[in-house]
Protein backbone atom coordinates (compact mmCIF):
# COMPACT_ATOMS: atom_id res chain seq x y z
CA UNK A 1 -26.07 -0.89 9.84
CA UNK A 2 -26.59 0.91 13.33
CA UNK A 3 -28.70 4.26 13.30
CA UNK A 4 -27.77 7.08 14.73
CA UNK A 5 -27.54 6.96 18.82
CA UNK A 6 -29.36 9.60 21.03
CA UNK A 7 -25.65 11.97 21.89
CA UNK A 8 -23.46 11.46 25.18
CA UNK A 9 -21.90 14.06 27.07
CA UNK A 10 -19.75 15.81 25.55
CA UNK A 11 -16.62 14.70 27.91
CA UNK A 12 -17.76 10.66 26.99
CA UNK A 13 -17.87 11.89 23.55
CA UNK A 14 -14.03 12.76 23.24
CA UNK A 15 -13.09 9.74 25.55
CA UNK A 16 -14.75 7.59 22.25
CA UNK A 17 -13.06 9.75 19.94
CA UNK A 18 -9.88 10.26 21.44
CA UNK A 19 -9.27 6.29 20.98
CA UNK A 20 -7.40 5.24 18.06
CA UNK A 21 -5.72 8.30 17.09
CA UNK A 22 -2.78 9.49 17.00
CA UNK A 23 -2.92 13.40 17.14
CA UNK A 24 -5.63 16.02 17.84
CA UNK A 25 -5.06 19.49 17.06
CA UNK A 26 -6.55 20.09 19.65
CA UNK A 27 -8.42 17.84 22.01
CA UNK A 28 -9.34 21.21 23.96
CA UNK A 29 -10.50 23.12 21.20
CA UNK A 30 -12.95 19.87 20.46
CA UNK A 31 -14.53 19.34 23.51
CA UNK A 32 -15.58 22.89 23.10
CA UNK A 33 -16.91 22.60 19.87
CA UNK A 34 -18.21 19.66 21.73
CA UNK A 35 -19.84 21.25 24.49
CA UNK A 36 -22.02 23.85 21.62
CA UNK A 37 -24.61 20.88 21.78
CA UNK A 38 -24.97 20.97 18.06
CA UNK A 39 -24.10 18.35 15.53
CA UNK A 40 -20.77 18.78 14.00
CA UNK A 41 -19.82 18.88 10.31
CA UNK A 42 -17.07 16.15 10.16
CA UNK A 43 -14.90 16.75 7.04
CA UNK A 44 -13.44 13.71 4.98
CA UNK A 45 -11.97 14.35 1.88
CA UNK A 46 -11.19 11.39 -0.70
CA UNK A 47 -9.36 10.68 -4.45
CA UNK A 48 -10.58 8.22 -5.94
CA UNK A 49 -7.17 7.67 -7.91
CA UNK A 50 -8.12 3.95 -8.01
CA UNK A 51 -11.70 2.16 -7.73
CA UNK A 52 -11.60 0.19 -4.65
CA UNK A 53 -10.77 0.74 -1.23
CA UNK A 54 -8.88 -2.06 1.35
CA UNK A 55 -8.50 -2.16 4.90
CA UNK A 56 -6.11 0.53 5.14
CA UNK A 57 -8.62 3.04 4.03
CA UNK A 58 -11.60 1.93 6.12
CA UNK A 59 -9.25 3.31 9.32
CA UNK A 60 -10.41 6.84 8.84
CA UNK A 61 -13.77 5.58 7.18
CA UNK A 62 -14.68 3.68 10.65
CA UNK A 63 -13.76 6.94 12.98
CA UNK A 64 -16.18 9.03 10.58
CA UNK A 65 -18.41 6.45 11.59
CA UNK A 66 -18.36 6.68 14.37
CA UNK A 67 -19.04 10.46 14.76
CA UNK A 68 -22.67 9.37 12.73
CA UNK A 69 -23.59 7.40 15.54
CA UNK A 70 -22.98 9.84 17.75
CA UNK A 71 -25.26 12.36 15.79
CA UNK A 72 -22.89 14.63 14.11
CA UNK A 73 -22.83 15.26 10.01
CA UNK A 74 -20.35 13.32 7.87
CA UNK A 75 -19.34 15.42 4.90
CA UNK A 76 -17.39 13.33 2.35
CA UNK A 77 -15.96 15.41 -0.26
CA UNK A 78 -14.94 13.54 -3.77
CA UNK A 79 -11.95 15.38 -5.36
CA UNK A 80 -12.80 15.06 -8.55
CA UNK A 81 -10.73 18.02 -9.09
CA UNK A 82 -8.04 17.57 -6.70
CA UNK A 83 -7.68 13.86 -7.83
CA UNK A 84 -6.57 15.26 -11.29
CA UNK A 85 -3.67 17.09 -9.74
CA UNK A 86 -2.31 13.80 -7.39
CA UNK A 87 -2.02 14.44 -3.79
CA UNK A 88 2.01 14.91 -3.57
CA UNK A 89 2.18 13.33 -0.01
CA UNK A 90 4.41 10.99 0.68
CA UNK A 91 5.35 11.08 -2.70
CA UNK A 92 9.21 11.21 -3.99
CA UNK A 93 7.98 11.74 -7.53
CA UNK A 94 5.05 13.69 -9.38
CA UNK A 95 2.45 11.53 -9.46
CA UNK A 96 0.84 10.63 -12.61
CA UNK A 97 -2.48 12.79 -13.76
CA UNK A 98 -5.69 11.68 -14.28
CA UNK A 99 -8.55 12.44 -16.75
CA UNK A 100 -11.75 13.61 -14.59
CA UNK A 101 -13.71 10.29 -16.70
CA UNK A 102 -11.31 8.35 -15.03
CA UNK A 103 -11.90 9.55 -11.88
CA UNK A 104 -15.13 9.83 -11.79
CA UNK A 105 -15.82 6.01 -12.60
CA UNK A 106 -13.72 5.55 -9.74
CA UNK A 107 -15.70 7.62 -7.84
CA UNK A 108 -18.73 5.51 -8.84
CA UNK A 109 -16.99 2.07 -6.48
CA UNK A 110 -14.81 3.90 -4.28
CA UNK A 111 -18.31 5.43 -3.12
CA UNK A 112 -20.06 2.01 -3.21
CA UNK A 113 -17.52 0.43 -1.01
CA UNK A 114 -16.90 3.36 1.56
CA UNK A 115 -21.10 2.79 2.04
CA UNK A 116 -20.55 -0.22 3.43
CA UNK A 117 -19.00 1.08 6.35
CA UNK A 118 -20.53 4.56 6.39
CA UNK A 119 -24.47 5.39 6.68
CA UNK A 120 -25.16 6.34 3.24
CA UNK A 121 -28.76 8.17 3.98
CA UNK A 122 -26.81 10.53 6.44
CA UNK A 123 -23.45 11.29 4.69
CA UNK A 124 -23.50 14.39 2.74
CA UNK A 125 -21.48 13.89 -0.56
CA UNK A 126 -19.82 16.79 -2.35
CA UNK A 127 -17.81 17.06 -5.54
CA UNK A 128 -14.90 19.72 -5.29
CA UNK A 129 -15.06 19.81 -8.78
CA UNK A 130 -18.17 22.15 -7.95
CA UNK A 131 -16.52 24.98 -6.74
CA UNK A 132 -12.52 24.70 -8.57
CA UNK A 133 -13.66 24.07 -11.69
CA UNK A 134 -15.88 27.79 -12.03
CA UNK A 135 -13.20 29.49 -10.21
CA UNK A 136 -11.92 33.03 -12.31
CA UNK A 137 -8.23 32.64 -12.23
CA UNK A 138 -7.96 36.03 -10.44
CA UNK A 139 -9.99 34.37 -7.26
CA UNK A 140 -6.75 31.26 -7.83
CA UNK A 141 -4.51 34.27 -7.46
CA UNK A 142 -6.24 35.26 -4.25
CA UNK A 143 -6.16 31.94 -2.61
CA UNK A 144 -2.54 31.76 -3.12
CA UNK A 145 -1.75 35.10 -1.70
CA UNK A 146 -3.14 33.48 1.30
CA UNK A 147 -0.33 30.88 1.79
CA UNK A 148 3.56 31.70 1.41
CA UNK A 149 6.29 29.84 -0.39
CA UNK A 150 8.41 29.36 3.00
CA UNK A 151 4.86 27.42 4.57
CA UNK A 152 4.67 24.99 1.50
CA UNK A 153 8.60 24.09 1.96
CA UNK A 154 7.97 23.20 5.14
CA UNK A 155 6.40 19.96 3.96
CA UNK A 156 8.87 17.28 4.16
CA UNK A 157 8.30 15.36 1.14
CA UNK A 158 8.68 18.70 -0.92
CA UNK A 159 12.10 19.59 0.99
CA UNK A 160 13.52 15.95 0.48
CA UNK A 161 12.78 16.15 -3.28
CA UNK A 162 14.58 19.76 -3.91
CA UNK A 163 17.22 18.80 -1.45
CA UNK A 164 17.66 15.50 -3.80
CA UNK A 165 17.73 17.47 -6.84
CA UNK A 166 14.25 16.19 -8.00
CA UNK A 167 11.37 18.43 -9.56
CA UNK A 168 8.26 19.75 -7.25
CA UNK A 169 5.88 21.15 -9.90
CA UNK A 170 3.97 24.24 -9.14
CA UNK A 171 0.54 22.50 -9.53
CA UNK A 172 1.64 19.96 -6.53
CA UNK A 173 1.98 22.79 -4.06
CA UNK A 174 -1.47 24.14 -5.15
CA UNK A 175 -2.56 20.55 -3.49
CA UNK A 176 -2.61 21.65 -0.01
CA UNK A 177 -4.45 25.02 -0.65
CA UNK A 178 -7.13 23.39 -2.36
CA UNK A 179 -7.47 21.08 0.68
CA UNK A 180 -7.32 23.44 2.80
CA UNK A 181 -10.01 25.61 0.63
CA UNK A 182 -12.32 22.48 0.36
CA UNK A 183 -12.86 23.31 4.52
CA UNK A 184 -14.00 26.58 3.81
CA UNK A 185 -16.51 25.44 1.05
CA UNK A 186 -17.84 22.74 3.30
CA UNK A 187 -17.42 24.65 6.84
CA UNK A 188 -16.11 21.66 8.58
CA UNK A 189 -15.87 21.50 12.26
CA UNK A 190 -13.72 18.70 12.08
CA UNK A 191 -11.21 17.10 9.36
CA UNK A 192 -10.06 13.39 9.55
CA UNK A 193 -6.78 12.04 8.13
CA UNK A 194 -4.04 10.22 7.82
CA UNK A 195 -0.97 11.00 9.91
CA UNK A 196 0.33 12.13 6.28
CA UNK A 197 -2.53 14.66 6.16
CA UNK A 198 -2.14 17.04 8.89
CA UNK A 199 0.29 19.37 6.85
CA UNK A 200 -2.78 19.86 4.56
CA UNK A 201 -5.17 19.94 7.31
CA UNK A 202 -3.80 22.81 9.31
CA UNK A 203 -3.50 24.71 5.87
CA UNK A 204 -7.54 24.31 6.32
CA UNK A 205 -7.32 25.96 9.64
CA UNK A 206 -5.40 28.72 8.35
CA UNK A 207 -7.69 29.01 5.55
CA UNK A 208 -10.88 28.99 7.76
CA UNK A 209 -9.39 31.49 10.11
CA UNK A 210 -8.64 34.08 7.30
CA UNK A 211 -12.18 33.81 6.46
CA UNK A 212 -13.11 34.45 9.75
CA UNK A 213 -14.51 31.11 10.66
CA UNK A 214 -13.72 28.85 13.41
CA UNK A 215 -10.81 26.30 12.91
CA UNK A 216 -11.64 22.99 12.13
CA UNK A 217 -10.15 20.64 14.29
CA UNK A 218 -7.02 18.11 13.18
CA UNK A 219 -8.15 14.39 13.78
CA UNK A 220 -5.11 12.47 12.66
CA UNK A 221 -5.65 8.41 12.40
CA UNK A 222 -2.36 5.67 12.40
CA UNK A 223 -1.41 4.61 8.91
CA UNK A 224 -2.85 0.68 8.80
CA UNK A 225 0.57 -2.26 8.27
CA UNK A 226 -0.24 -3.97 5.14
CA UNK A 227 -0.10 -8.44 5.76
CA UNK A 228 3.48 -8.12 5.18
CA UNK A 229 3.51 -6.27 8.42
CA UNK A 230 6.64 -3.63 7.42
CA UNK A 231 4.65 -1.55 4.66
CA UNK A 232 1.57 0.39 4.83
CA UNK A 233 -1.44 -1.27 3.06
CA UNK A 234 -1.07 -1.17 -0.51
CA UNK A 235 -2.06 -2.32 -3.45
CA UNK A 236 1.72 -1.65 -5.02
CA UNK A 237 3.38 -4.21 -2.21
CA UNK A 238 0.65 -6.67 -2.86
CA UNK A 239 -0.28 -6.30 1.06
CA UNK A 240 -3.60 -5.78 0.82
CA UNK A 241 -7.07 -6.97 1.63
CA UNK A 242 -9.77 -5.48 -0.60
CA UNK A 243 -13.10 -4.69 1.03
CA UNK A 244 -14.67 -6.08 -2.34
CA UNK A 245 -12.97 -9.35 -1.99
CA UNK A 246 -14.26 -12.78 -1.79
CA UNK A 247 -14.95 -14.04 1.88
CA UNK A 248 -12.37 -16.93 1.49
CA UNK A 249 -9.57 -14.63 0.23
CA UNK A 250 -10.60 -11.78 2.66
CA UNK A 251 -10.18 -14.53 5.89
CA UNK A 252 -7.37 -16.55 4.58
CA UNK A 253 -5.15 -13.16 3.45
CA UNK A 254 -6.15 -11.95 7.31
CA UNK A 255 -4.66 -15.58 8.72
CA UNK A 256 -1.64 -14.95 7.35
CA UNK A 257 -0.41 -11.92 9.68
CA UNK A 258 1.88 -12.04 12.51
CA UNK A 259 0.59 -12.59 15.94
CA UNK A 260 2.26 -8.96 16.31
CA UNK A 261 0.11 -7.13 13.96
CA UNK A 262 -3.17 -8.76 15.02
CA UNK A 263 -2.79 -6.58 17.89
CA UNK A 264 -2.71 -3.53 15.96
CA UNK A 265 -5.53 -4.85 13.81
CA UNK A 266 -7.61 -5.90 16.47
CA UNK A 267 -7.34 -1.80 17.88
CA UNK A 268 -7.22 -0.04 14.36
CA UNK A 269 -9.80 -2.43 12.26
CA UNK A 270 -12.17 -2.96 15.08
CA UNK A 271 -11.65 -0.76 18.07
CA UNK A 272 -10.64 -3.28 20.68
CA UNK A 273 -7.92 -5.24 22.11
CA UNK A 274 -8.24 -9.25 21.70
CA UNK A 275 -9.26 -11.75 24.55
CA UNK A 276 -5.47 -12.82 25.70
CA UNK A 277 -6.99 -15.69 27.31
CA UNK A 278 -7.65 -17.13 23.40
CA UNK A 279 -4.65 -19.45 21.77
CA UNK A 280 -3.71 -17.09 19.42
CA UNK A 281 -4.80 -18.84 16.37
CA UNK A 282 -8.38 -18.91 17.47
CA UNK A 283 -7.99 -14.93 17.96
CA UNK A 284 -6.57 -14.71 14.64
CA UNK A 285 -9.49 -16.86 13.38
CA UNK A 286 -12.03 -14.48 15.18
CA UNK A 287 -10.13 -11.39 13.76
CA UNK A 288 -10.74 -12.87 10.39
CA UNK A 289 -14.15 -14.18 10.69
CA UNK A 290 -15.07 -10.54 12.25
CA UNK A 291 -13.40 -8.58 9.15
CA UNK A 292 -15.21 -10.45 7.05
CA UNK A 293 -18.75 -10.33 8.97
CA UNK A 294 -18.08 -6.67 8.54
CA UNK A 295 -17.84 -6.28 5.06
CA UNK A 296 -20.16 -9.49 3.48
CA UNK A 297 -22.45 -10.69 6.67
CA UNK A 298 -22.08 -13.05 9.44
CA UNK A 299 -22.93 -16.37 7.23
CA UNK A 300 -20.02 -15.56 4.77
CA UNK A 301 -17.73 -15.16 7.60
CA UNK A 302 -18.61 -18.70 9.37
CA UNK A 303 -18.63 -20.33 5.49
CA UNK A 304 -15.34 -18.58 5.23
CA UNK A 305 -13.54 -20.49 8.46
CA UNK A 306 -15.29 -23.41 8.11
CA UNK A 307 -13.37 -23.34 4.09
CA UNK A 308 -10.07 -23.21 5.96
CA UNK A 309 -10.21 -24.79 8.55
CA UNK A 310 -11.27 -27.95 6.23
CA UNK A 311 -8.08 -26.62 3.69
CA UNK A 312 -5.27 -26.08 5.78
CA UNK A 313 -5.81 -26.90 9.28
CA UNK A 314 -5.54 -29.96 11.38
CA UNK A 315 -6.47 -30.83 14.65
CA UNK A 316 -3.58 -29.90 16.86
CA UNK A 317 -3.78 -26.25 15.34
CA UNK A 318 -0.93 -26.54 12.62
CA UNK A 319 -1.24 -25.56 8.82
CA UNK A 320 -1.81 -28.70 6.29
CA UNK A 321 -0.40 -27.20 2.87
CA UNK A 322 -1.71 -28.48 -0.08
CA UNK A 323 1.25 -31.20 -1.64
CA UNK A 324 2.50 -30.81 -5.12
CA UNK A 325 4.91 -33.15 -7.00
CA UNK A 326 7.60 -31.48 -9.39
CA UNK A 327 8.67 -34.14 -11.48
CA UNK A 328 11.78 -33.67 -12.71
CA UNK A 329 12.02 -29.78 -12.38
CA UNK A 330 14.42 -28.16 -10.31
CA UNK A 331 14.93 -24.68 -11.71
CA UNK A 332 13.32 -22.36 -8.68
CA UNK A 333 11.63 -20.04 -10.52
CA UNK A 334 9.33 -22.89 -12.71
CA UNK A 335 9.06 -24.78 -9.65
CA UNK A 336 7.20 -22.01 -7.66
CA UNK A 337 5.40 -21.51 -11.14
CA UNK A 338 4.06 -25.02 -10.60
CA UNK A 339 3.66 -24.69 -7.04
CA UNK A 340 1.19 -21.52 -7.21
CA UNK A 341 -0.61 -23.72 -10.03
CA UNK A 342 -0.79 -27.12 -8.89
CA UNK A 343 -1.03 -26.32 -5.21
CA UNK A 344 -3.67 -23.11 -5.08
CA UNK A 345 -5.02 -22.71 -8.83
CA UNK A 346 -2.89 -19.46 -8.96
CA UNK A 347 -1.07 -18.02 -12.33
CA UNK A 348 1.69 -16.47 -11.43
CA UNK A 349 3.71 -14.74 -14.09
CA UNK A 350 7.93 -14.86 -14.51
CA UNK A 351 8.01 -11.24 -13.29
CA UNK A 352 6.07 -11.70 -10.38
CA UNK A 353 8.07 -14.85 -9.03
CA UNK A 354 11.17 -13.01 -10.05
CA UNK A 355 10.28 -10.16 -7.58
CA UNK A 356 8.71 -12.53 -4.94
CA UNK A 357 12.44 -14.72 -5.08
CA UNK A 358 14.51 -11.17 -4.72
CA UNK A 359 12.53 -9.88 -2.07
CA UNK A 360 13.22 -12.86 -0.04
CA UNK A 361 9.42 -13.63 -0.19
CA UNK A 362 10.29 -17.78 -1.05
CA UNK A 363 11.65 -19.66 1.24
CA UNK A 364 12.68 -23.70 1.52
CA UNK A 365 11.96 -24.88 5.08
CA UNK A 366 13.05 -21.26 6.41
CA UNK A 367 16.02 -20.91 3.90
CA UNK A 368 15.30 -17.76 1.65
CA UNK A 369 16.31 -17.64 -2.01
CA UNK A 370 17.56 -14.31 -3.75
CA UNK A 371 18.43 -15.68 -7.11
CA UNK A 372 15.47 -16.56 -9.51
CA UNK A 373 17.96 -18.30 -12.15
CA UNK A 374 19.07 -20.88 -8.65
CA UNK A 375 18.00 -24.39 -8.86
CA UNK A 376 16.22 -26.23 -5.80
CA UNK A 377 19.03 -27.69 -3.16
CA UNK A 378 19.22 -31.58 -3.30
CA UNK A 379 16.47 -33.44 -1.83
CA UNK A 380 13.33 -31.77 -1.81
CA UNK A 381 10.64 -34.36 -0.84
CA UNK A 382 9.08 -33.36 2.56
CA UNK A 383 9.64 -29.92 2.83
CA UNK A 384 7.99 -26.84 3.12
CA UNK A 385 8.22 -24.40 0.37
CA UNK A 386 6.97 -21.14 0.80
CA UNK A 387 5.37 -19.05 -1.79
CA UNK A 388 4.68 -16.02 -0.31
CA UNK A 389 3.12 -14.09 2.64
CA UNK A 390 -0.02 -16.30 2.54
CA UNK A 391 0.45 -19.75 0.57
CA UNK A 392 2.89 -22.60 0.71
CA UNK A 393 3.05 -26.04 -0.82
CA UNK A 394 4.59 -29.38 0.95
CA UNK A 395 6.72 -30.88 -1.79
CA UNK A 396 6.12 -34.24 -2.31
């Protein structure tokens, strides 16, 4: 990994950190902070709710990195505490607690993986768990007297779900003050987030300023399209790309995207545009060799292409599926049962193709199927049926 760089001015400094992003609150006040000449205390607060990370996390992870190389101090806070209450955002529904075991084992990969993108001997790791978890109720008391009832319905998942007669629980809304207290505790500069986040990061601001510290500034990053290209990444809509994942599934899930979203990949997942003057394919190829390169090395990512371009591709560019024979079956849902087993060595269970059929996700030559209990249209020998996002079979 790259060491730290000797710092730029502080005007080339913002031009780096300006790309990518999607709000600042503010860019002014930064360059000022900027301009002090002293390394910054960049503020990145995680739950590990689950124990690995994918490409839609490394957004943020990648801008922190890059204020390390340009000599400022990443601070990346653990909420072992606040992971036990959920984060409510985005969430039409209270979200599900967690034991503090639970997350801290978590903690123990989430922490692994982030490392492989951040420098891990200057990153200064704290536990929020250290400061909630010794505070007297009466100083709780105090820390909500700082916020009012009218700024927490401002939040607009909180206002959809009383407006649609759905419960907010009181320990939710003490989410965004311990967020916003976590920047107090750590004196951050600067706070990175999600476009989701900056609710809970200007609660920080407010925080710091009643403390009579200087505001941190609001760094918001673009949420990262999952390889269905409609969702964010997520491990729920099965559009993900672990950063723990095998070379081979890491390039061949990245293949599958739409010309459309390699764009956006290319600028969020690596920060720069692709060559235009590349056949698309090939810049899809070098998209996928480079994601991989960044999370194994550069011989896993040329062992990687070299594996598909020897499975699936042929010489004028197009995909070679692998071909499976059905026999006699025509039911749709055992046929794409056989097709993820005979043509990729993949179990798929009655409940996944069930979903995968009513989401449209399989597809006959282009014709999509809604009904799992349909049988397979008349003669099926020749064409192309589609399993999902990334894996088809030629019927034989």
């Amino acid at each position: 990994m790259a060491g730290i760089i000797e710092m730029s001015s502080p005007e080339e400094q913002l031009e780096t950190l300006e790309r990518g992003t999607t709000k600042i609150f503010s860019s002014e006040e930064l360059l000022e902070k900027l301009r002090s000449g002293k390394p910054l205390r960049v503020k990145l607060g995680v739950d590990p709710t689950a124990p690995d990370i994918h490409l839609g996390h490394t957004v943020v992870l990648e801008k922190l990195r890059q204020f390390q190389i340009l000599g400022h101090q990443a601070v990346l806070i653990i909420g072992d505490f606040t992971a036990t209450v959920g984060d409510p955002t985005g969430r039409s529904s209270t979200r599900p607690p967690l034991t503090r075991q639970e997350v801290l084992v978590n903690a123990e990969t989430y922490t692994d993986q982030a490392f492989k993108i951040l420098d891990r001997d200057s990153t200064e790791v704290v536990y929020n768990g250290d400061w909630f978890r010794g505070m007297p109720y009466e100083d709780v008391l105090k820390l909500n007297a700082r916020v009012t009832m009218q700024q927490m319905l401002q939040r607009e998942d909180f206002k959809n779900r009383i407006d649609g007669n759905k419960e907010v629980r009181l320990h939710e809304m003490q989410y965004p003050v311990m967020q916003g207290w976590d920047s107090v505790e750590v004196r951050a500069d600067i706070e990175l987030g999600g476009t989701d986040q900056l609710f809970n990061i200007l609660v920080g601001r407010d925080m710091q300023k009643s403390q009579g510290m200087s505001p941190q500034v609001a760094m918001c990053l673009p949420i990262l399209e999952g390889t269905d290209g409609a969702r964010k990444m997520s491990k729920s809509y099965d559009n993900y790309i672990g950063v723990d994942e095998a070379p081979a599934e890491m390039f061949g899930k990245a293949m599958s995207i739409s010309d459309e979203l390699m764009d956006r990949w290319y600028t969020l997942l690596l920060g720069s545009g692709r060559d235009l003057q590349l056949h698309p394919m090939e810049a899809k190829k070098q998209l996928a060799a480079r994601i991989v390169a960044r999370y194994h090395d550069e011989e896993a990512a040329v062992s990687a292409r070299a594996d598909f371009e020897a499975k699936f591709a042929k010489g004028d560019g197009e995909v070679e599926w692998p071909e499976v024979e059905l026999g006699e079956e025509r039911r749709l849902i055992a046929s794409v049962a056989i097709a993820f087993k005979d043509g990729h060595e993949v179990q798929r269970s009655n409940s996944e193709i069930r979903r995968l059929i009513q989401q449209g996700g399989v597809q006959l030559d282009g014709e999509k199927f809604s009904d799992p209990s349909a049988d397979l249209p008349g003669e099926v020998a020749g064409k192309l049926l589609r399993l999902d996002k990334k894996r088809s079979v030629r019927l034989l």
